[in-house]
PDB file of N, CA and C in Angstrom:
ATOM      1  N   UNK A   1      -7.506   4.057 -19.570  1.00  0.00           N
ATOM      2  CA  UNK A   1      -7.716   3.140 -18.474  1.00  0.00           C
ATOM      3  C   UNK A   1      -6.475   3.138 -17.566  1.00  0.00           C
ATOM      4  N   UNK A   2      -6.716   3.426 -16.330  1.00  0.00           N
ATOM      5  CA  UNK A   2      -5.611   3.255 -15.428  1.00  0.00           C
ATOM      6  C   UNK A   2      -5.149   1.656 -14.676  1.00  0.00           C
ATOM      7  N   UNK A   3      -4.192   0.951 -14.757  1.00  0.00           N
ATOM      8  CA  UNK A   3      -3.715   0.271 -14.540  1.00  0.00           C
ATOM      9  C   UNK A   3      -2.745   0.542 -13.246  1.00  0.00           C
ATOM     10  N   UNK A   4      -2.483  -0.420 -12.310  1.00  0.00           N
ATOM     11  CA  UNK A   4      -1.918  -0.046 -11.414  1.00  0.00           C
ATOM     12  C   UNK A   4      -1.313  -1.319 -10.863  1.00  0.00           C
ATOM     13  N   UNK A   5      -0.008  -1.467 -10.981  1.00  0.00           N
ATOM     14  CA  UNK A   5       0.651  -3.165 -10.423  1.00  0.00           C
ATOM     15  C   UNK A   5       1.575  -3.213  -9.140  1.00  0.00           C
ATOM     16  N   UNK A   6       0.933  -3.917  -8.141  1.00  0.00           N
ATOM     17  CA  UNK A   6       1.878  -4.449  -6.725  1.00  0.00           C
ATOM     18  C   UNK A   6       2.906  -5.204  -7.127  1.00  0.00           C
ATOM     19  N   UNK A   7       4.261  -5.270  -6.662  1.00  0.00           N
ATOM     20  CA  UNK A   7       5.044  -5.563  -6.399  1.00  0.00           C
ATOM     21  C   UNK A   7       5.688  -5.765  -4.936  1.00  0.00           C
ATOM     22  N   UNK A   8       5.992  -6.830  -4.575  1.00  0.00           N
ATOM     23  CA  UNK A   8       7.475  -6.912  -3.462  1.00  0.00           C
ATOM     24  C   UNK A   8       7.086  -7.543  -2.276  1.00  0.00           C
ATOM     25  N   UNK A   9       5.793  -8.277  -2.742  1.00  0.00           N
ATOM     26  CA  UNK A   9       5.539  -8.448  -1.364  1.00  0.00           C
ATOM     27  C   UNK A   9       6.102 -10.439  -1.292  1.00  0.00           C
ATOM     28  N   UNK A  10       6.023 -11.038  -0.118  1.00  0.00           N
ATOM     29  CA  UNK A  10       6.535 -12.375  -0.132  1.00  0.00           C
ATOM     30  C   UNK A  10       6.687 -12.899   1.614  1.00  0.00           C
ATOM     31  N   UNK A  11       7.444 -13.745   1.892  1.00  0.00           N
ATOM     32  CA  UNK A  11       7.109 -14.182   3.417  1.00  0.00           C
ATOM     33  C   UNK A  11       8.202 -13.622   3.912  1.00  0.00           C
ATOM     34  N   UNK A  12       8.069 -13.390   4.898  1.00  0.00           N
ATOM     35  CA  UNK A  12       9.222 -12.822   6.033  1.00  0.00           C
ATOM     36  C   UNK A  12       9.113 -13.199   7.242  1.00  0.00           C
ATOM     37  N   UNK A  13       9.970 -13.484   7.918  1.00  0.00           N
ATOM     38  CA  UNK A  13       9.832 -13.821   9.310  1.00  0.00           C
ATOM     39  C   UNK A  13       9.274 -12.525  10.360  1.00  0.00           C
ATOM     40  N   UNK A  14       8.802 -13.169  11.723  1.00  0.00           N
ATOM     41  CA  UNK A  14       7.566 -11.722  12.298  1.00  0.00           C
ATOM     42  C   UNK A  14       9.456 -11.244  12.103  1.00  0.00           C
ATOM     43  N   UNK A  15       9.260  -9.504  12.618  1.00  0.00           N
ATOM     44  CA  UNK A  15      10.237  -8.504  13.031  1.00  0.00           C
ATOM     45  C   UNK A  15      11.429  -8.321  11.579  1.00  0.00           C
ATOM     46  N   UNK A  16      10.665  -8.761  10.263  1.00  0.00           N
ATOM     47  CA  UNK A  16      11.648  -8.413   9.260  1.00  0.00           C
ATOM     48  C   UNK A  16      10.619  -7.360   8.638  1.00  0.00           C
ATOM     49  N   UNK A  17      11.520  -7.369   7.372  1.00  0.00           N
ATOM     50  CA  UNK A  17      10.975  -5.524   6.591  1.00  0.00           C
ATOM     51  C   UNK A  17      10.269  -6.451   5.172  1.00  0.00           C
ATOM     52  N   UNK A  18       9.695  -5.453   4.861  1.00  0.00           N
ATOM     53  CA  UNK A  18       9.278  -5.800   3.043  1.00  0.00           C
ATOM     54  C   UNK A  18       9.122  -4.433   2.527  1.00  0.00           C
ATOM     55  N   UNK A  19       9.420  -4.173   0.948  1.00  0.00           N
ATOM     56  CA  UNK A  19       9.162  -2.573   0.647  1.00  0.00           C
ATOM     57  C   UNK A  19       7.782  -3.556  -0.693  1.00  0.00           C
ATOM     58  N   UNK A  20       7.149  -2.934  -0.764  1.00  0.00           N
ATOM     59  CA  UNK A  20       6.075  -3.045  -1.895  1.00  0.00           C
ATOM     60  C   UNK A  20       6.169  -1.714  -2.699  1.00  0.00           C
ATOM     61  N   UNK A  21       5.849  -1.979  -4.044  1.00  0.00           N
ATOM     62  CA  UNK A  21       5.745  -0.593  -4.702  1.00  0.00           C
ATOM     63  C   UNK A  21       4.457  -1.044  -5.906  1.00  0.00           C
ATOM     64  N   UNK A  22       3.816   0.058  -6.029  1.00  0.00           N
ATOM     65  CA  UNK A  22       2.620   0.226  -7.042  1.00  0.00           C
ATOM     66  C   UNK A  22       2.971   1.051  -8.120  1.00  0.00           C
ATOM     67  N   UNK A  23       3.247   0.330  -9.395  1.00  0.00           N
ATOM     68  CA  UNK A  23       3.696   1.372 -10.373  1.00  0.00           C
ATOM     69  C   UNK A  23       2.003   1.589 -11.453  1.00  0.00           C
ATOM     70  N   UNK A  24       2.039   2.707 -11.444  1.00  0.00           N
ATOM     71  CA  UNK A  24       0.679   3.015 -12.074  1.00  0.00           C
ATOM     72  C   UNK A  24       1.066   3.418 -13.911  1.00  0.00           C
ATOM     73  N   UNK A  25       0.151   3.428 -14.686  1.00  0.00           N
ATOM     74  CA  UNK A  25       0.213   3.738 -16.001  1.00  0.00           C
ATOM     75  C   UNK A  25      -0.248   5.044 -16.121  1.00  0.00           C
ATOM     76  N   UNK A  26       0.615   5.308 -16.711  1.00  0.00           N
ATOM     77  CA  UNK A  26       0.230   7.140 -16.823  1.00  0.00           C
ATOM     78  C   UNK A  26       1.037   7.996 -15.083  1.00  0.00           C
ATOM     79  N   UNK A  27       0.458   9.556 -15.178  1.00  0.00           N
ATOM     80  CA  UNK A  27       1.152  10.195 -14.109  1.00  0.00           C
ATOM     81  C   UNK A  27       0.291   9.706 -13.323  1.00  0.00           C
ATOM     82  N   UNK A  28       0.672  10.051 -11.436  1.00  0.00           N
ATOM     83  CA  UNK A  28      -0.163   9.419 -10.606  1.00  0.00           C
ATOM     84  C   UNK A  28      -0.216  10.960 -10.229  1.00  0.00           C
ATOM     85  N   UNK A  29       0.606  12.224 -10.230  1.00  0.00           N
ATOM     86  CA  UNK A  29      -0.251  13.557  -9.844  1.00  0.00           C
ATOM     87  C   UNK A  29      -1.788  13.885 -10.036  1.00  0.00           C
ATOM     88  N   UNK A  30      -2.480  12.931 -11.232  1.00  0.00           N
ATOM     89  CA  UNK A  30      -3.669  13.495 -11.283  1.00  0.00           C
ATOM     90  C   UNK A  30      -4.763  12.981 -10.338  1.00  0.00           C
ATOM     91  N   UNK A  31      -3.842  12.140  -9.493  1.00  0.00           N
ATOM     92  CA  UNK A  31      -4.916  11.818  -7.836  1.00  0.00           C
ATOM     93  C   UNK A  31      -4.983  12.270  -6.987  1.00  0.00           C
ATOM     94  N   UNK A  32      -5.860  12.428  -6.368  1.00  0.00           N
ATOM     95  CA  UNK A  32      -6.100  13.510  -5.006  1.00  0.00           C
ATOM     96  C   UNK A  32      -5.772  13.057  -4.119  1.00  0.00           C
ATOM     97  N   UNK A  33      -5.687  11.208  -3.938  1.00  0.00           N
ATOM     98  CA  UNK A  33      -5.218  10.454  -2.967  1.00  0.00           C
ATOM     99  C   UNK A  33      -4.564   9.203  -3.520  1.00  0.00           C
ATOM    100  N   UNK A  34      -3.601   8.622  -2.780  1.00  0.00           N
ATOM    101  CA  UNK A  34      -3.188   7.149  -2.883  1.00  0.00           C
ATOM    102  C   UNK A  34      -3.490   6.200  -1.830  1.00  0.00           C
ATOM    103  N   UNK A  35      -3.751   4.827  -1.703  1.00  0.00           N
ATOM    104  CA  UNK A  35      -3.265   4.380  -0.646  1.00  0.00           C
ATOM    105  C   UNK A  35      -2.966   3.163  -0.766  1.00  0.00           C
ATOM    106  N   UNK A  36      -2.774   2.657   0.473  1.00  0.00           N
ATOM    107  CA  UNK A  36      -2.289   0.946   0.635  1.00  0.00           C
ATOM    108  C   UNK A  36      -3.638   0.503   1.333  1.00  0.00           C
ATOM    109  N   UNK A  37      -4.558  -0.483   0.934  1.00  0.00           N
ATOM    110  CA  UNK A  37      -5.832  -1.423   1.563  1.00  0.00           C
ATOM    111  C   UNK A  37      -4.676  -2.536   1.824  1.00  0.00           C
ATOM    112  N   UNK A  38      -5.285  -3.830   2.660  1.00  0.00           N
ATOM    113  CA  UNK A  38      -4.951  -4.781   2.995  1.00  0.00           C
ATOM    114  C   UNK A  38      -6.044  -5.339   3.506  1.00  0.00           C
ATOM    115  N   UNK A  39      -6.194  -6.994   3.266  1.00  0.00           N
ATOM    116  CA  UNK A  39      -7.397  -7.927   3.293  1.00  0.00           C
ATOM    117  C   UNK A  39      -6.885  -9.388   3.560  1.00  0.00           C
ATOM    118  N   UNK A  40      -7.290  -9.536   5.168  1.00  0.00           N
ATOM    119  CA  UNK A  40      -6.874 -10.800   5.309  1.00  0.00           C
ATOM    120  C   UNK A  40      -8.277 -11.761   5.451  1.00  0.00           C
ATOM    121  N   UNK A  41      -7.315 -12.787   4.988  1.00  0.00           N
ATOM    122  CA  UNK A  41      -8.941 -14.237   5.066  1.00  0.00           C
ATOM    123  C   UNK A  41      -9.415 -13.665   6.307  1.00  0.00           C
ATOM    124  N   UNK A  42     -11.191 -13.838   6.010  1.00  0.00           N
ATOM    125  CA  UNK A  42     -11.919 -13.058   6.745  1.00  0.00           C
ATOM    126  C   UNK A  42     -12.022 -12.593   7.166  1.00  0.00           C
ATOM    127  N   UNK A  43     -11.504 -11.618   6.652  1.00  0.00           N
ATOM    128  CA  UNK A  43     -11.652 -10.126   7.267  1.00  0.00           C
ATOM    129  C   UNK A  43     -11.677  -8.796   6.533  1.00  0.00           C
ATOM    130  N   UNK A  44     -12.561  -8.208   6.489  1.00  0.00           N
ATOM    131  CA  UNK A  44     -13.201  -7.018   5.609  1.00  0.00           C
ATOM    132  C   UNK A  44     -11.905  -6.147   5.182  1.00  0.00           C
ATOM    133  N   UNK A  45     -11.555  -5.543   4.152  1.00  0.00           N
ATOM    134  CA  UNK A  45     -10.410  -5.075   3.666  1.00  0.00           C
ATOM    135  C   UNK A  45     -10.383  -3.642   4.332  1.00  0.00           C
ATOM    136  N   UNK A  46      -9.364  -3.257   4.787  1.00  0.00           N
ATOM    137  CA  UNK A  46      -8.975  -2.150   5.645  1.00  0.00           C
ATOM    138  C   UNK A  46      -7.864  -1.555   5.421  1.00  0.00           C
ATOM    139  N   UNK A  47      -7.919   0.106   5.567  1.00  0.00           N
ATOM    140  CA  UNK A  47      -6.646   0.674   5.187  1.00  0.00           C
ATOM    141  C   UNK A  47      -5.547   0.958   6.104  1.00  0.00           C
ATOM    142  N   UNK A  48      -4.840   1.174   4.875  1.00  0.00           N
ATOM    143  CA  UNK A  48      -3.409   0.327   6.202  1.00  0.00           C
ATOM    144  C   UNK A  48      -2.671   2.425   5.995  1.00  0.00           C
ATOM    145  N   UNK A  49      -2.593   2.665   5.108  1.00  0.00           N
ATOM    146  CA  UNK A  49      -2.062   4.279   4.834  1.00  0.00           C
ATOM    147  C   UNK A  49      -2.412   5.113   3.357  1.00  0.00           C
ATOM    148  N   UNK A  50      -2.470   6.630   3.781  1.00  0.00           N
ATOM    149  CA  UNK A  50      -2.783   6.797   1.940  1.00  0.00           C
ATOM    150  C   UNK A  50      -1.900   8.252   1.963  1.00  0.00           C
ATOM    151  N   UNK A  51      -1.720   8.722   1.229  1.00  0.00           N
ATOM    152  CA  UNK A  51      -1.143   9.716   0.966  1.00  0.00           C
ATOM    153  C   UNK A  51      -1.408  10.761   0.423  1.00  0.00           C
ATOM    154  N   UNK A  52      -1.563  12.033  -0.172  1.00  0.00           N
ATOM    155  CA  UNK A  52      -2.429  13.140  -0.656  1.00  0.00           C
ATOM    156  C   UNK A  52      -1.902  13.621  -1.443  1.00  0.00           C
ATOM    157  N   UNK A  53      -1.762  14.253  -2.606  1.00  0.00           N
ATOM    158  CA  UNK A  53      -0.898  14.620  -3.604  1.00  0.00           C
ATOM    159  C   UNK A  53      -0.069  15.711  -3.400  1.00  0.00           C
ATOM    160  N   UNK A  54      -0.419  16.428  -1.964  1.00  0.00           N
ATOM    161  CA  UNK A  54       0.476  17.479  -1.513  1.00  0.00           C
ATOM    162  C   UNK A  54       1.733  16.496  -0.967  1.00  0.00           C
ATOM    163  N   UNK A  55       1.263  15.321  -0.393  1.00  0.00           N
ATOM    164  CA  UNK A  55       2.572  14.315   0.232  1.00  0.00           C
ATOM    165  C   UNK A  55       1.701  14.026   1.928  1.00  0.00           C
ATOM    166  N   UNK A  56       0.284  15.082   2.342  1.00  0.00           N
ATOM    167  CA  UNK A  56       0.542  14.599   3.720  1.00  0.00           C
ATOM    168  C   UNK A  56       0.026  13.386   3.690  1.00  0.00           C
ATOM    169  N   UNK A  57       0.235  12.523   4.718  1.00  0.00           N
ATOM    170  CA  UNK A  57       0.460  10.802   4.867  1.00  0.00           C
ATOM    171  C   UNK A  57      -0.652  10.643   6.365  1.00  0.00           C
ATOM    172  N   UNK A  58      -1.618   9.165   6.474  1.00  0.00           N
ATOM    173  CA  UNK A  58      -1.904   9.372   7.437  1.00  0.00           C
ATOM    174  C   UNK A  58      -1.752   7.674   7.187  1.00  0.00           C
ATOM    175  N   UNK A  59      -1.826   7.046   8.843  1.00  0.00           N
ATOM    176  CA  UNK A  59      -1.839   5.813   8.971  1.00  0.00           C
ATOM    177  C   UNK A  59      -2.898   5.227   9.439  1.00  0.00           C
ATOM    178  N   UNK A  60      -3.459   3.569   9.597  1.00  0.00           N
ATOM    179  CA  UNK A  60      -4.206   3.308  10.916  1.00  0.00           C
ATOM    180  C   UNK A  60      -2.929   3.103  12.019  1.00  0.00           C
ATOM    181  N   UNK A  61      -3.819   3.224  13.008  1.00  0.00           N
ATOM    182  CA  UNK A  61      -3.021   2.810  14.525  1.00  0.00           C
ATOM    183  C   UNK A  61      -2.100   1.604  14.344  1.00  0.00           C
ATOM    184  N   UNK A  62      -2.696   0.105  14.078  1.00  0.00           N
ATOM    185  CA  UNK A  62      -1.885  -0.556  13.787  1.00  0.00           C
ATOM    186  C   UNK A  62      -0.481  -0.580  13.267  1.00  0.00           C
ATOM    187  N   UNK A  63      -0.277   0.168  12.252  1.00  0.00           N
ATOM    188  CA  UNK A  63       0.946   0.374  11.854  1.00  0.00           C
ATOM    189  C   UNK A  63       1.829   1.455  11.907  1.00  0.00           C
ATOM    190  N   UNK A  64       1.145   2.710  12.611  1.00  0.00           N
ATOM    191  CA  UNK A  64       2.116   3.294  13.297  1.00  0.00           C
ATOM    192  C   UNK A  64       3.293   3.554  13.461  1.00  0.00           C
ATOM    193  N   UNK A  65       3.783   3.802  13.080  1.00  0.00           N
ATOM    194  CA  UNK A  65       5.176   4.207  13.501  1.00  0.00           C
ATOM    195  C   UNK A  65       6.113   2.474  12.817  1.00  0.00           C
ATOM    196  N   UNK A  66       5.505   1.651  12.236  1.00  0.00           N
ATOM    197  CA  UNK A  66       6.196   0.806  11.507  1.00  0.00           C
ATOM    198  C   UNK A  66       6.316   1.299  10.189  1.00  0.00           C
ATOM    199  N   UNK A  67       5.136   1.471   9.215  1.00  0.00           N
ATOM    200  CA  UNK A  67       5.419   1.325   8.012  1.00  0.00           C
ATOM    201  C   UNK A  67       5.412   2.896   7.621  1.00  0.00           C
ATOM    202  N   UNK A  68       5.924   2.942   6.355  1.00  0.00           N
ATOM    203  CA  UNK A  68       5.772   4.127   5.967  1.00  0.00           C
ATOM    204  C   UNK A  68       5.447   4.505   4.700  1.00  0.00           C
ATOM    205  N   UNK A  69       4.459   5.178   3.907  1.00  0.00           N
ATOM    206  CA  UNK A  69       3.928   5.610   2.638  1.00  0.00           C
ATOM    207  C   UNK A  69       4.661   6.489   1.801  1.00  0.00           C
ATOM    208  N   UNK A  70       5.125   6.642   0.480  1.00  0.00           N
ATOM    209  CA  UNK A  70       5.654   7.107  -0.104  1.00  0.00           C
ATOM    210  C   UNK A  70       5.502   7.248  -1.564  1.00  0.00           C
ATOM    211  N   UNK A  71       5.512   8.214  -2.312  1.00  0.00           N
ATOM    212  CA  UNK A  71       5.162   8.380  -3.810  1.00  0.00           C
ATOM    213  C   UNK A  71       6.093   8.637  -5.051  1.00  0.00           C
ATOM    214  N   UNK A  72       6.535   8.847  -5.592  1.00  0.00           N
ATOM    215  CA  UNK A  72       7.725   8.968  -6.757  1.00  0.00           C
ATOM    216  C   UNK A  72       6.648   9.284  -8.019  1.00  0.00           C
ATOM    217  N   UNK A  73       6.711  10.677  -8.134  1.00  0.00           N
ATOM    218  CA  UNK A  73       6.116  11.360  -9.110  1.00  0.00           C
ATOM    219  C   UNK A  73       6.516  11.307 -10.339  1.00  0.00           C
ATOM    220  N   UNK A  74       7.753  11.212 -10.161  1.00  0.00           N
ATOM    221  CA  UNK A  74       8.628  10.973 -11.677  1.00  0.00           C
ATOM    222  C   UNK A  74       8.713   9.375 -12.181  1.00  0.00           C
ATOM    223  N   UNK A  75       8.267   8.916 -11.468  1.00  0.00           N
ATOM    224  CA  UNK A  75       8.785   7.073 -11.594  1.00  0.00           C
ATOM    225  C   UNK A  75       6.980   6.843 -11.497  1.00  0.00           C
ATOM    226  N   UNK A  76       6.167   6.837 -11.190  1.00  0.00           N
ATOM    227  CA  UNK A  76       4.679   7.202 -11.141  1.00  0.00           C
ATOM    228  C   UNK A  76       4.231   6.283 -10.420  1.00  0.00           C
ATOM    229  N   UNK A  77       5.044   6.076  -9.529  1.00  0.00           N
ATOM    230  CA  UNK A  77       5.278   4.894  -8.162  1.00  0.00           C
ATOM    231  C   UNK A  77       5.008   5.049  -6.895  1.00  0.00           C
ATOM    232  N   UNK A  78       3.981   4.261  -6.266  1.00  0.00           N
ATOM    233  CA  UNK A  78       3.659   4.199  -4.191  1.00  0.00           C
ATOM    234  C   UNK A  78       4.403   3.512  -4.438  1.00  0.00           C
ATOM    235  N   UNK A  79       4.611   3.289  -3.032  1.00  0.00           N
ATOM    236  CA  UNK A  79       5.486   2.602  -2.344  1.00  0.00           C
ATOM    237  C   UNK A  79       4.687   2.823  -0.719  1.00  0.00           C
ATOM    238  N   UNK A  80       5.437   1.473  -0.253  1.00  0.00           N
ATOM    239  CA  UNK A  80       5.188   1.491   0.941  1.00  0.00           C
ATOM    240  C   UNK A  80       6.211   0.157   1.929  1.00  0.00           C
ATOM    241  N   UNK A  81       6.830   0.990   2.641  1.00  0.00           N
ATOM    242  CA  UNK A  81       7.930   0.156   3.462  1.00  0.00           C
ATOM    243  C   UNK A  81       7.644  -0.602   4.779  1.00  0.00           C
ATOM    244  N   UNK A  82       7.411  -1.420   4.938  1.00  0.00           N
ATOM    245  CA  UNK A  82       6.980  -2.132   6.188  1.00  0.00           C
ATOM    246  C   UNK A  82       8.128  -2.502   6.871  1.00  0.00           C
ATOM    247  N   UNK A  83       8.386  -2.575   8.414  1.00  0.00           N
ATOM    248  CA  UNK A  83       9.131  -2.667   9.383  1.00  0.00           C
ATOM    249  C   UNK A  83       8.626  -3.502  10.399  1.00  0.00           C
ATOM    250  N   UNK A  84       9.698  -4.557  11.329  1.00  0.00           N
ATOM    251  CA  UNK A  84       8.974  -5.065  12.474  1.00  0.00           C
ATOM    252  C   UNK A  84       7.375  -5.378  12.113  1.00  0.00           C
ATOM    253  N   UNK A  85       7.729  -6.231  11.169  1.00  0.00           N
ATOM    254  CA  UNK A  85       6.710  -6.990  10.395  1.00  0.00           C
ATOM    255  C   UNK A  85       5.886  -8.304  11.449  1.00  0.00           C
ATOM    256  N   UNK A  86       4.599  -8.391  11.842  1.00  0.00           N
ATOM    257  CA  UNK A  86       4.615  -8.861  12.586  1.00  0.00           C
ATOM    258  C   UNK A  86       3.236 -10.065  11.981  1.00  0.00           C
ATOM    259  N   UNK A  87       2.999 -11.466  12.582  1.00  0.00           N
ATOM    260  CA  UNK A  87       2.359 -12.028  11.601  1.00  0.00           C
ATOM    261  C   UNK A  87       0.429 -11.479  11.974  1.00  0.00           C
ATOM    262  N   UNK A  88       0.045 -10.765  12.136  1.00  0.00           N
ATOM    263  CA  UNK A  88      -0.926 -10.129  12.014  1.00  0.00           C
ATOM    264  C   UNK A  88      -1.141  -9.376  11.028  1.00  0.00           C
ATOM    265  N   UNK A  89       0.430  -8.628  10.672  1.00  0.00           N
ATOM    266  CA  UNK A  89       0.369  -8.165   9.150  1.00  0.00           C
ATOM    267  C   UNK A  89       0.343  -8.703   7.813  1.00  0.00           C
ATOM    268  N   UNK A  90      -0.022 -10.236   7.910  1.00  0.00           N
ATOM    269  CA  UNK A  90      -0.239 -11.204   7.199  1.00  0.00           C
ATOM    270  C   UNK A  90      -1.636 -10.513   6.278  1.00  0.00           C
ATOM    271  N   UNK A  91      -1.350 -10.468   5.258  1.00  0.00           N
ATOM    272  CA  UNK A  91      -2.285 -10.181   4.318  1.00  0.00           C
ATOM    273  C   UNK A  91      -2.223 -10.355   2.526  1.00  0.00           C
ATOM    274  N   UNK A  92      -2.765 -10.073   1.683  1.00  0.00           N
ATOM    275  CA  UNK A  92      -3.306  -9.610   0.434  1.00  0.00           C
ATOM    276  C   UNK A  92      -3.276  -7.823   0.852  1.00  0.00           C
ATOM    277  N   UNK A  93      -2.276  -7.281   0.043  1.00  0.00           N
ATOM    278  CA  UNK A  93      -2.072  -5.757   0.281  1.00  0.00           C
ATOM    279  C   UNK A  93      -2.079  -4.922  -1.421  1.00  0.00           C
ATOM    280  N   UNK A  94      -2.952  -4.022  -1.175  1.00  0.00           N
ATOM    281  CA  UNK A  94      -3.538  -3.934  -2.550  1.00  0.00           C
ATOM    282  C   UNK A  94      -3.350  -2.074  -2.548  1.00  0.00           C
ATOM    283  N   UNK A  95      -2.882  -1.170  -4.052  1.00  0.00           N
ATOM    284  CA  UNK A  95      -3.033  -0.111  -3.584  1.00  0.00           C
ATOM    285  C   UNK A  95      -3.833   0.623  -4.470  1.00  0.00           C
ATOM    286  N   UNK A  96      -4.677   1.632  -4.306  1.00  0.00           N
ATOM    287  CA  UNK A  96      -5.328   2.136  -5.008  1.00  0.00           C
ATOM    288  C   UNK A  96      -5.401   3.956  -4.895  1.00  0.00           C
ATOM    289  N   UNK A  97      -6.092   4.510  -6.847  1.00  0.00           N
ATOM    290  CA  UNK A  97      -5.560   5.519  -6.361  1.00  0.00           C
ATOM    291  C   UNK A  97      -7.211   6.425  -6.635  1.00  0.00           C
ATOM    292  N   UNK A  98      -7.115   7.723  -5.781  1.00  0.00           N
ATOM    293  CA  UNK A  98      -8.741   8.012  -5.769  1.00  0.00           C
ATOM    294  C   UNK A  98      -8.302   9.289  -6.785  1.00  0.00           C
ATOM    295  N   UNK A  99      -8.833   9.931  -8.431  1.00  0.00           N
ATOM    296  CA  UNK A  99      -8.964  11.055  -9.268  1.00  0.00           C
ATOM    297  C   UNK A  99      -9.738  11.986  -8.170  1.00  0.00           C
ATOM    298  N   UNK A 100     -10.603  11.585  -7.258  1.00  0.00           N
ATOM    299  CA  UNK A 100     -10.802  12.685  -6.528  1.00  0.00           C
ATOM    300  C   UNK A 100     -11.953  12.251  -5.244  1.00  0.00           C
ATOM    301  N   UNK A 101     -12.364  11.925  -4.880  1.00  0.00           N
ATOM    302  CA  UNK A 101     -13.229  11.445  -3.624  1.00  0.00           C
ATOM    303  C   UNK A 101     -12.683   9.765  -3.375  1.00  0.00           C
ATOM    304  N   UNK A 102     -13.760   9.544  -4.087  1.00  0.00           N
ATOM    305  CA  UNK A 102     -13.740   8.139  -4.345  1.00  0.00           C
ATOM    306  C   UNK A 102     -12.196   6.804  -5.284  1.00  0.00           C
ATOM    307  N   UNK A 103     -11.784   5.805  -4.167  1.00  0.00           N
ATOM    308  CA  UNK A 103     -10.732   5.079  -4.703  1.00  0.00           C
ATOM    309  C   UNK A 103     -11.573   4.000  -6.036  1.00  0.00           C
ATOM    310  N   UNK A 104     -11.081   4.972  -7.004  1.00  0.00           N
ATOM    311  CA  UNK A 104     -11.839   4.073  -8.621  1.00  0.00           C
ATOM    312  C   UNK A 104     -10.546   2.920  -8.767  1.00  0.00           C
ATOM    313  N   UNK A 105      -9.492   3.088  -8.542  1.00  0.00           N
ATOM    314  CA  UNK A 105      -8.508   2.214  -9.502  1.00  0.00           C
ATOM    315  C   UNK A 105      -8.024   1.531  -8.138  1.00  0.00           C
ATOM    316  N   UNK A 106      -8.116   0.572  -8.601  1.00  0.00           N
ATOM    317  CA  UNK A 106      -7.076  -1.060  -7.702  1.00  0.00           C
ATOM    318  C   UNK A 106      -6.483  -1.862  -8.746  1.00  0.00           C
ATOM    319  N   UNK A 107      -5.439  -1.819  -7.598  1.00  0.00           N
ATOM    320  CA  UNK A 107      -4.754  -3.158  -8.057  1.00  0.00           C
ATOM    321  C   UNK A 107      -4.702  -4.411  -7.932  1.00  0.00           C
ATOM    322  N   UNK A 108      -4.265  -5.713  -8.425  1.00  0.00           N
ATOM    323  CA  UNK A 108      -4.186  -6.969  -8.169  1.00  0.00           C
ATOM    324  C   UNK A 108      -4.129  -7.638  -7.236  1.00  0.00           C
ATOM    325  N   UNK A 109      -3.114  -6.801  -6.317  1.00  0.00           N
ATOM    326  CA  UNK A 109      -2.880  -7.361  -5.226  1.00  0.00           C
ATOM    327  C   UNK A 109      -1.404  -7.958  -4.926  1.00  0.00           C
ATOM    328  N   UNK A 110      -1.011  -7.660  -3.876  1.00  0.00           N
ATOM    329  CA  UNK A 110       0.623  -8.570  -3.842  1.00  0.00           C
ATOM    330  C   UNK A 110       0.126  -9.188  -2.179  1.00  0.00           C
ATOM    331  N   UNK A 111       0.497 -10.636  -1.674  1.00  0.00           N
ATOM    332  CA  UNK A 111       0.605 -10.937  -0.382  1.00  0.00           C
ATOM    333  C   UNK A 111       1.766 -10.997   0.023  1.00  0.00           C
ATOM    334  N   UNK A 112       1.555 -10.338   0.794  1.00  0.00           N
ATOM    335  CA  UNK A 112       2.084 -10.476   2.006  1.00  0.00           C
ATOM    336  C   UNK A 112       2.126 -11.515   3.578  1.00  0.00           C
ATOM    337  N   UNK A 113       2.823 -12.627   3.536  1.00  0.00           N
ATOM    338  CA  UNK A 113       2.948 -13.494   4.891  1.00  0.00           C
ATOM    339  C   UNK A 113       4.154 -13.325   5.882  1.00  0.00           C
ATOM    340  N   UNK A 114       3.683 -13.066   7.110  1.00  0.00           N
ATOM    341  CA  UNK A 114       4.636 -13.183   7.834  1.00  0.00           C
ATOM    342  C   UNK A 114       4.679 -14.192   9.227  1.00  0.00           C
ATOM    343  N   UNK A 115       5.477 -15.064   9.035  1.00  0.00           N
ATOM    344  CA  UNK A 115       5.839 -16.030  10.015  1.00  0.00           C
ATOM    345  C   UNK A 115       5.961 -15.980  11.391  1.00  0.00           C
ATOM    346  N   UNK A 116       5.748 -16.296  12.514  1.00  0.00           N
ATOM    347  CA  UNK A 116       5.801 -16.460  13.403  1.00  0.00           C
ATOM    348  C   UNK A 116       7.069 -17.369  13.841  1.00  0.00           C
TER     349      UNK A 116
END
């Protein structure tokens, strides 16, 4: 059974940073993909970035050129660094990892608030 736990997330004022990291049980090479979802009160859960086991990275528009996706193969760890944090990025940020099409494994969840 794969297990997978958020960490790091907490309140920040808009235009500060947060790093979150997802440490998974077992290696995370045997996924074809990773990513970061995020789900704010009402509003349908949406992906924020995922990553590919070669490393290429894609984002939505929204975050752009703020946050950035990252993996640690040896530590069996996402990560994901947020920048110019703004309170729209107010969420429940959750990461999950796909064995091969489909994202089977999620995590708990860490929130994320950011202040205005």
């Amino acid at each position: 059974q794969v297990q997978l736990v958020e960490s790091g997330g907490g309140l920040v004022q808009a235009g500060g940073s947060l790093s979150l990291s997802c440490a998974a049980s077992g290696s995370i090479t045997r996924f074809a993909n990773m990513a970061w979802y995020r789900q704010a009160p009402g509003k349908e859960r949406e992906v924020v970035a995922f990553i590919a086991s070669g490393g290429g990275t894609s984002y939505a528009d929204s975050v752009k050129g703020r946050f950035t996706i990252s993996k640690d193969n040896f530590k069996n760890t996402l990560y994901l660094q947020m920048t110019s944090l703004k309170p729209e990025d107010t969420a429940m940020y959750y990461c999950a990892a796909a064995p091969r099409w489909n994202y089977a494994y999620w995590g708990q969840g860490t929130q994320v608030t950011v202040s205005s």
